[in-house]
Protein backbone atom coordinates (compact mmCIF):
# COMPACT_ATOMS: atom_id res chain seq x y z
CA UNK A 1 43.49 92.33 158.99
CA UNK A 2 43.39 91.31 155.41
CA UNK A 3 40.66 93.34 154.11
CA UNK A 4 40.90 96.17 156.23
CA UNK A 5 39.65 99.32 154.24
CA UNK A 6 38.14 97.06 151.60
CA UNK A 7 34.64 97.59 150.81
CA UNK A 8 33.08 93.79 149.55
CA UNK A 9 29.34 93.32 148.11
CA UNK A 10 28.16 89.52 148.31
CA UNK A 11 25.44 88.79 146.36
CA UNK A 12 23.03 85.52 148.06
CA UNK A 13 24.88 86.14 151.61
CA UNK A 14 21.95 85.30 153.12
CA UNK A 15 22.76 81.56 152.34
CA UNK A 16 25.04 79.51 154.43
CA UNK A 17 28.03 80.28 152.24
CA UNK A 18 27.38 83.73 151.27
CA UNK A 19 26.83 84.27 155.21
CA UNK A 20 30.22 82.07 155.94
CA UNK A 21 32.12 84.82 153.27
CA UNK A 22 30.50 87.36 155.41
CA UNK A 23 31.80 86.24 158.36
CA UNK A 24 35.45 85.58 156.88
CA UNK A 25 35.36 89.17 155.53
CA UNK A 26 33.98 91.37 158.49
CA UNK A 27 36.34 89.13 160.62
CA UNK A 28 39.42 90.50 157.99
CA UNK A 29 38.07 93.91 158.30
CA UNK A 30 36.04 94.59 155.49
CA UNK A 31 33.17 96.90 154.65
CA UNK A 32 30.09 94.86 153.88
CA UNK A 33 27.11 95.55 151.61
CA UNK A 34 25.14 91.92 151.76
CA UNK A 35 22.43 91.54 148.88
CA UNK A 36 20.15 89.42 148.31
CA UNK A 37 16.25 88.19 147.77
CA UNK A 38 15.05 87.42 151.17
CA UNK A 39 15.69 90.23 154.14
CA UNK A 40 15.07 88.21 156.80
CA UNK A 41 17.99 85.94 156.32
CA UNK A 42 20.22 88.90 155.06
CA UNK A 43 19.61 90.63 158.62
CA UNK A 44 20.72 88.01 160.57
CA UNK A 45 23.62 87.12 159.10
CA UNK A 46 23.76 91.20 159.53
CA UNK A 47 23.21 91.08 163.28
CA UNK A 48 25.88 88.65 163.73
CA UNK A 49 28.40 90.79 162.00
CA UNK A 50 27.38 94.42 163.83
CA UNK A 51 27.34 92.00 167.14
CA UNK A 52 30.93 91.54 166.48
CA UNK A 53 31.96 95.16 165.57
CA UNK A 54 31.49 94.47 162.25
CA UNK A 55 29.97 97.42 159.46
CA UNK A 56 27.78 96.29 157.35
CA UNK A 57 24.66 97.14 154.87
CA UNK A 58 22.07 95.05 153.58
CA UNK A 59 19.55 95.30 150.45
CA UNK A 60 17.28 93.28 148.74
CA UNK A 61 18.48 92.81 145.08
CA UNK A 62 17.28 90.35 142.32
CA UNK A 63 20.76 89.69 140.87
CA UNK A 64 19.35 89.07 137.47
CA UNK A 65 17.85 91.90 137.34
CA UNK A 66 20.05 94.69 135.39
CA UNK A 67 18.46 97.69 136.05
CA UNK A 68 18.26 97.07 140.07
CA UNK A 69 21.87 95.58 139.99
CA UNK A 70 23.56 98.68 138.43
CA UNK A 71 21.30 100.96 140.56
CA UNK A 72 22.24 98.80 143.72
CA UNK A 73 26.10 99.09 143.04
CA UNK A 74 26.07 102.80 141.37
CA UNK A 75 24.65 103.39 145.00
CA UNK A 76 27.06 101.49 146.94
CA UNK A 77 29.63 103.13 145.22
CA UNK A 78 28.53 106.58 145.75
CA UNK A 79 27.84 105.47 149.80
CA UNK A 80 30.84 104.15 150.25
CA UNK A 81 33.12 106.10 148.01
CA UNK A 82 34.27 102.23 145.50
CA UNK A 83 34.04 98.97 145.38
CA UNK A 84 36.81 96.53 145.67
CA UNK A 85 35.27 93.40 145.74
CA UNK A 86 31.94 91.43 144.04
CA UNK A 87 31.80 87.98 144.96
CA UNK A 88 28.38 86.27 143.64
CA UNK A 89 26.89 83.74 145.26
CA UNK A 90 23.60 83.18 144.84
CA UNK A 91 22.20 79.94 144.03
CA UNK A 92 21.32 78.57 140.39
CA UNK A 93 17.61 77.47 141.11
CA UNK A 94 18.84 73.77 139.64
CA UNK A 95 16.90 70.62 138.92
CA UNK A 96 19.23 67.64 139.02
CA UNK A 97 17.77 64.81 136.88
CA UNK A 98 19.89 62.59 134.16
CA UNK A 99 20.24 64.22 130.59
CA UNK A 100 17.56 61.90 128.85
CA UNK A 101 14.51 62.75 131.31
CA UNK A 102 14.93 66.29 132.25
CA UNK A 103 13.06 68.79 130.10
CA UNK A 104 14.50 71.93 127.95
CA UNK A 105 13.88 74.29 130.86
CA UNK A 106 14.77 72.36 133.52
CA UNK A 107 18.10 71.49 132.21
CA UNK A 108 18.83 75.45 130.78
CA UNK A 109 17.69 77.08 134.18
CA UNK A 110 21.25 76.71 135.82
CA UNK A 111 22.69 77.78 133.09
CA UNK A 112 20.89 80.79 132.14
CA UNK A 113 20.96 82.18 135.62
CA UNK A 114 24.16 81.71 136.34
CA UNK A 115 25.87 83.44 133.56
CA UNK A 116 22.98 86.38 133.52
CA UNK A 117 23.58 86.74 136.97
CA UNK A 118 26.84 86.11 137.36
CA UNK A 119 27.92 88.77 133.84
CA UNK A 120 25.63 91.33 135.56
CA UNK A 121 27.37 91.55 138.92
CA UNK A 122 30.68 91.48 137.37
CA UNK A 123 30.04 94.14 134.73
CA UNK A 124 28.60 97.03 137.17
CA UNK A 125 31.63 95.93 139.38
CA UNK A 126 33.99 96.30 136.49
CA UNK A 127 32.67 99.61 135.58
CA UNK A 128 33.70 101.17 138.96
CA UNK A 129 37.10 99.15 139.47
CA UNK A 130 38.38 100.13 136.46
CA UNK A 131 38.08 103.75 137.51
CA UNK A 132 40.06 102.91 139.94
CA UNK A 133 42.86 100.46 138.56
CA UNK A 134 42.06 97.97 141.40
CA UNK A 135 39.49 94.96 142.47
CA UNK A 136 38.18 91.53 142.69
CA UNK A 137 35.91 89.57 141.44
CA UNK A 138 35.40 86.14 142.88
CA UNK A 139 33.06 83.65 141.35
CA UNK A 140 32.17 80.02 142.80
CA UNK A 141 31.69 76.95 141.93
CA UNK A 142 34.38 75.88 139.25
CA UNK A 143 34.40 73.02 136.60
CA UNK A 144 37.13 70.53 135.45
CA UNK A 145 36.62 67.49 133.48
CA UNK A 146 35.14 65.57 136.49
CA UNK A 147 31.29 65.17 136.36
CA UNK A 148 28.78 62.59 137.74
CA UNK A 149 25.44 61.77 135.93
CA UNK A 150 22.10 62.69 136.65
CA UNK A 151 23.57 66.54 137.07
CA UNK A 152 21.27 67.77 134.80
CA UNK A 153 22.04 70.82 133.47
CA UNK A 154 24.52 72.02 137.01
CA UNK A 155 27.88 71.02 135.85
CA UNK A 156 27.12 72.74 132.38
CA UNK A 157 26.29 75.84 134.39
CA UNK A 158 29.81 75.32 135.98
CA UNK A 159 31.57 75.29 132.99
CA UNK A 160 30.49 78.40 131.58
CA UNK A 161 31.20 80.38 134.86
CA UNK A 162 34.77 79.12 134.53
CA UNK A 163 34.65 80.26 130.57
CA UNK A 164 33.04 84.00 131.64
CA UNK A 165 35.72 84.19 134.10
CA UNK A 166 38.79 83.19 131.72
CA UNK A 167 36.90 86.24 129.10
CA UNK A 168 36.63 88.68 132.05
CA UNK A 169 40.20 88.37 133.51
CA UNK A 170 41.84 88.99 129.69
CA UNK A 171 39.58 92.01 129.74
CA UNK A 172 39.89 93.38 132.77
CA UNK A 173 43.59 92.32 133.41
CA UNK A 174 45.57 95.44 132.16
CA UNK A 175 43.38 97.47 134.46
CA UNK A 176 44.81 95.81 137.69
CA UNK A 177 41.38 93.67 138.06
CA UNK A 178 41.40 90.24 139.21
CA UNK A 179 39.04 87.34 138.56
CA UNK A 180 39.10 84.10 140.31
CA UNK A 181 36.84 81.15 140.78
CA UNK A 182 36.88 79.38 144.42
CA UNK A 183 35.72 75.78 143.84
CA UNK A 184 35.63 73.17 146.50
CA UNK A 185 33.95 69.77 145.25
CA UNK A 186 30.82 69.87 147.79
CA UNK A 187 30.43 70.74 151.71
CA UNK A 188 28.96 68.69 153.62
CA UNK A 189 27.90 71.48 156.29
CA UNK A 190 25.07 72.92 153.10
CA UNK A 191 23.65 69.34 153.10
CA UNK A 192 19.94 69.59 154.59
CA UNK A 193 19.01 67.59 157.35
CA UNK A 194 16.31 66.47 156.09
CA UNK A 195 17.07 66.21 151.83
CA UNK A 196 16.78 62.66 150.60
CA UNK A 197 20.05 60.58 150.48
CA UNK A 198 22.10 63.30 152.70
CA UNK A 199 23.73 60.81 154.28
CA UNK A 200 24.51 58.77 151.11
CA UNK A 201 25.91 62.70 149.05
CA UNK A 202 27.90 63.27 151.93
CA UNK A 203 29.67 60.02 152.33
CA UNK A 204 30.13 60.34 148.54
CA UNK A 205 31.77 63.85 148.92
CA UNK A 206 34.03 62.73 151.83
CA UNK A 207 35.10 59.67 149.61
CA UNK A 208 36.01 61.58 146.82
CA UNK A 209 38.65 63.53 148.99
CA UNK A 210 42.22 62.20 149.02
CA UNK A 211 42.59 64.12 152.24
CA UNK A 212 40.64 62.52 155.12
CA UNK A 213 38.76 66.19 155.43
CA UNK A 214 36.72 68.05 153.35
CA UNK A 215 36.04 71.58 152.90
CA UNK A 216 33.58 73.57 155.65
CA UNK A 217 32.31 76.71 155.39
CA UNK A 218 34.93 78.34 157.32
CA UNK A 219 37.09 77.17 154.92
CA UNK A 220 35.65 78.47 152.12
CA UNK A 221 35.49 82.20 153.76
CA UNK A 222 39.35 81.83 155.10
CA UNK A 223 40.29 81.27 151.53
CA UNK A 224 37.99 83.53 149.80
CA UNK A 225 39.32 86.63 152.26
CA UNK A 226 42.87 85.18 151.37
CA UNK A 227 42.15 85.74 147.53
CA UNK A 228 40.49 89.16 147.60
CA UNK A 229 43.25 90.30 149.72
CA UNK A 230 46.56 91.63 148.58
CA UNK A 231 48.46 89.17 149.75
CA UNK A 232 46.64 87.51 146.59
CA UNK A 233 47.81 89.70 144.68
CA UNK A 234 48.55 87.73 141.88
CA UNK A 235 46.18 85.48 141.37
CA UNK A 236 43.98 86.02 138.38
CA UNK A 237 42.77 83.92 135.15
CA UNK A 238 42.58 80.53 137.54
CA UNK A 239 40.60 79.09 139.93
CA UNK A 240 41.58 78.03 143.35
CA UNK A 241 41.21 74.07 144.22
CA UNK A 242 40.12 73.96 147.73
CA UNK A 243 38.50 70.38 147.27
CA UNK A 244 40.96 68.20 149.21
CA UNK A 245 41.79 66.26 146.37
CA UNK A 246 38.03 65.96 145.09
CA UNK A 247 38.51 67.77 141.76
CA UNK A 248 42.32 66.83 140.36
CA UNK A 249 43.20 69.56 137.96
């Protein structure tokens, strides 16, 4: 098993691709601590998991909240005796709406959650990692120089994930800690059935793919479990293109 003896915190599991990472991860062996803002969800992706052998915690944490983030992982750490991977996935809260209509607040939300959220997780993870010379931190999403309009203030968000993560892998490097973004270019399987113009985003993201597949959810936990593992060893400072051809780098 991949992860066997590694002890993982995912931060939004409860969400279809925070619970597919789960899966992935208790599948490969790991230790789970799932976090996240609404219990009900977190349990059942926890229920599935012990149902299958799996071990596995879970808490409710506000991710952008410092003071309960450290607490959370200075307690996970102490439970659990490290941490070895922080992978953050909770969503960005985003309002979609082209560049001339959307207001100031609309369009900075994305981006001022995701890099508070995303710089708290990682720090408190650092912190105990570099104690130990070892760890992960995975971070989704990704940018690129492809965009669409009407994104609003999303892709922006994007892009500074991707420039926190280049700043925290030159940082955290020499002390044998990895940081990688997983970025995939849309899955069809998060689509609602019920949002406005599903069918019409999904045909877009299938069209975009120079492979006739796109990326599910188990493909974005088979990868992600690949990454944090050691047989990823050396991956650090990138991000990893599972988009089928969506996102050309």
């Amino acid at each position: 098993m991949l992860l066997e003896n590694k002890v993982a915190v995912i931060y939004g599991a409860g969400g279809p691709i925070g619970g597919a990472v789960a899966h992935a991860f208790a599948r490969e062996g790991a230790r789970l601590f799932l976090a996240g803002r609404t219990r009900t969800k977190l349990e059942t992706v926890a229920e599935e998991i012990r149902s299958n052998g799996g071990t596995v915690d879970t808490a409710n944490v506000n991710a952008l909240d410092e003071r309960a983030v450290d607490e959370y992982v200075d307690a996970l750490v102490e439970q659990a005796g490290r941490i070895d991977i922080s992978f953050n996935l909770i969503s960005y809260g985003d309002v979609q709406e082209p560049l001339l209509e959307i207001s100031v607040e609309d369009f900075l939300q994305p981006i001022t959650t995701a890099m508070r959220a995303q710089f708290l997780t990682s720090r408190v993870a650092a912190r105990h990692m570099v104690r130990r010379g070892s760890g992960v931190i995975l971070h989704f999403g990704g940018g690129g120089p492809q965009t669409l309009p009407g994104l609003g203030g999303f892709k922006v968000a994007l892009d500074a994930i991707e420039s926190l993560r280049r700043q925290w892998a030159v940082e955290l490097g020499s002390h044998g800690i990895r940081v990688v973004t997983l970025k995939t270019g849309g899955i069809i399987e998060t689509l609602p059935a019920n949002e406005p113009g599903r069918d019409e985003i999904a045909d877009s993201i299938q069209q975009a793919a120079l492979l006739n597949w796109t990326a599910t959810l188990a493909d974005v936990g088979n990868v992600a479990a690949f990454i944090a593992s050691d047989q990823g060893r050396t991956l650090t400072a990138t991000d990893v293109n599972i988009s089928s051809g969506a996102l050309i780098d």
